[in-house]
Protein backbone atom coordinates (compact mmCIF):
# COMPACT_ATOMS: atom_id res chain seq x y z
CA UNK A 1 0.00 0.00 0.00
CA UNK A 2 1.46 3.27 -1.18
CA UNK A 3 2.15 5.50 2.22
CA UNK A 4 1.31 9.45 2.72
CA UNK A 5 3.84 11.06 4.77
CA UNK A 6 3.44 14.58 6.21
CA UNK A 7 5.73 17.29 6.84
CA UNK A 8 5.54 19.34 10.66
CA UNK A 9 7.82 21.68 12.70
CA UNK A 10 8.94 20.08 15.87
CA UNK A 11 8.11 23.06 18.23
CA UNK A 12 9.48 23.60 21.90
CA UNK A 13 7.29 26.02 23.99
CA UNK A 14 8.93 28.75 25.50
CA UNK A 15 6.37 30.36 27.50
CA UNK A 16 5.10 33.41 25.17
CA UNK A 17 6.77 31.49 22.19
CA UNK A 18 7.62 28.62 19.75
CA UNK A 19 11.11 27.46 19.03
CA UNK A 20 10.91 25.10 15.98
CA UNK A 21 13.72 23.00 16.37
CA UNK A 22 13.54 20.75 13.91
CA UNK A 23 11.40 18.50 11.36
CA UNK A 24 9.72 15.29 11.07
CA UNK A 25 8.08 13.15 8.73
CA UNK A 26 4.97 11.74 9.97
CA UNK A 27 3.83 8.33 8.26
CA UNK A 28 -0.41 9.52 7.73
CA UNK A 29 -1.39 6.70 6.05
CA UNK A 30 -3.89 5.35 8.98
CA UNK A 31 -5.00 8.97 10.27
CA UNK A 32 -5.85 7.55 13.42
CA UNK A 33 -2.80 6.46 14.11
CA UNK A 34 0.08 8.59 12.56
CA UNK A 35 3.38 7.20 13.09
CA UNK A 36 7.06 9.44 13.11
CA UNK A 37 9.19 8.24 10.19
CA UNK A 38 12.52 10.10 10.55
CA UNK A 39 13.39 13.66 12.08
CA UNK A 40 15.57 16.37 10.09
CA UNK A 41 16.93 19.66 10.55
CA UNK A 42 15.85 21.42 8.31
CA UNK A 43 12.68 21.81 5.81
CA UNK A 44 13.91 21.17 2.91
CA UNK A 45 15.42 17.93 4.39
CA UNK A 46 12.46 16.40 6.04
CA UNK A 47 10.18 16.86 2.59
CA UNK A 48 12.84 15.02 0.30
CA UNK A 49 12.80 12.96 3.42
CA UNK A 50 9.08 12.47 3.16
CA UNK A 51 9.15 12.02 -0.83
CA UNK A 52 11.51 9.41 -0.65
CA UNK A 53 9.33 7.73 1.55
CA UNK A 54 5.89 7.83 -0.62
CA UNK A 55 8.05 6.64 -3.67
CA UNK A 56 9.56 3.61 -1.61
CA UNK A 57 6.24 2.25 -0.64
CA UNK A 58 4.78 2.45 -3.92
CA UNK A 59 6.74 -0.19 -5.03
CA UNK A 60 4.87 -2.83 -2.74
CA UNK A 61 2.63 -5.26 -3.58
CA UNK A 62 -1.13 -3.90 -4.31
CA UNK A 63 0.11 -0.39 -4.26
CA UNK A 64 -1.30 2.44 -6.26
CA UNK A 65 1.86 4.00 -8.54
CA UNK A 66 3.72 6.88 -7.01
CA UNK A 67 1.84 10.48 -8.26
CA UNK A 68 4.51 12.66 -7.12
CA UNK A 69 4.74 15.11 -10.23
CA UNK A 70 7.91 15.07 -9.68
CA UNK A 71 8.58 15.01 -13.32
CA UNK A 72 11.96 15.27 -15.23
CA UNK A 73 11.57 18.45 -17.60
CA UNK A 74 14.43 16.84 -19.81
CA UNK A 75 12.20 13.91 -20.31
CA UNK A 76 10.96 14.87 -23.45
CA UNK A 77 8.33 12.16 -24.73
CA UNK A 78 6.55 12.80 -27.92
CA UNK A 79 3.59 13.00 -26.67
CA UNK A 80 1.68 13.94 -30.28
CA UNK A 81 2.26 11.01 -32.82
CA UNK A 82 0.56 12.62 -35.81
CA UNK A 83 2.83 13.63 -38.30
């Protein structure tokens, strides 16, 4: 089954404020029970993080194909057969 992952701030409360100290990826799949995946410090980290997890998964049995749009601009497919 192909996995959702989301993407949240670990936060720290100091008092009148927030202190984001990190990331983690959060396995959503059964949204009753989320489950952490990995922790990261920064953004941009923890959503490769998280896409790298949603395209692993979607290689298991009975699992819908990865629909990341994630897609190579230098893939350039013909996509118009008529001559």
């Amino acid at each position: 089954m192909t996995h959702t992952a989301r993407v949240e701030p670990i936060k720290e409360d100091r008092g009148e404020h927030y202190l984001i100290s990190g990331w983690r990826v959060v396995d959503v799949t059964m949204p009753d029970s989320p489950r952490e995946v990995s922790r990261h410090e920064t953004e941009p980290e923890a959503i490769e993080a998280a896409r790298q997890f949603e395209a692993s998964t979607s290689s298991e049995p009975g699992s819908d194909p990865d629909d990341n749009q994630d897609y190579d601009s230098s893939d350039l497919t013909d996509r118009d057969s008529t001559p």
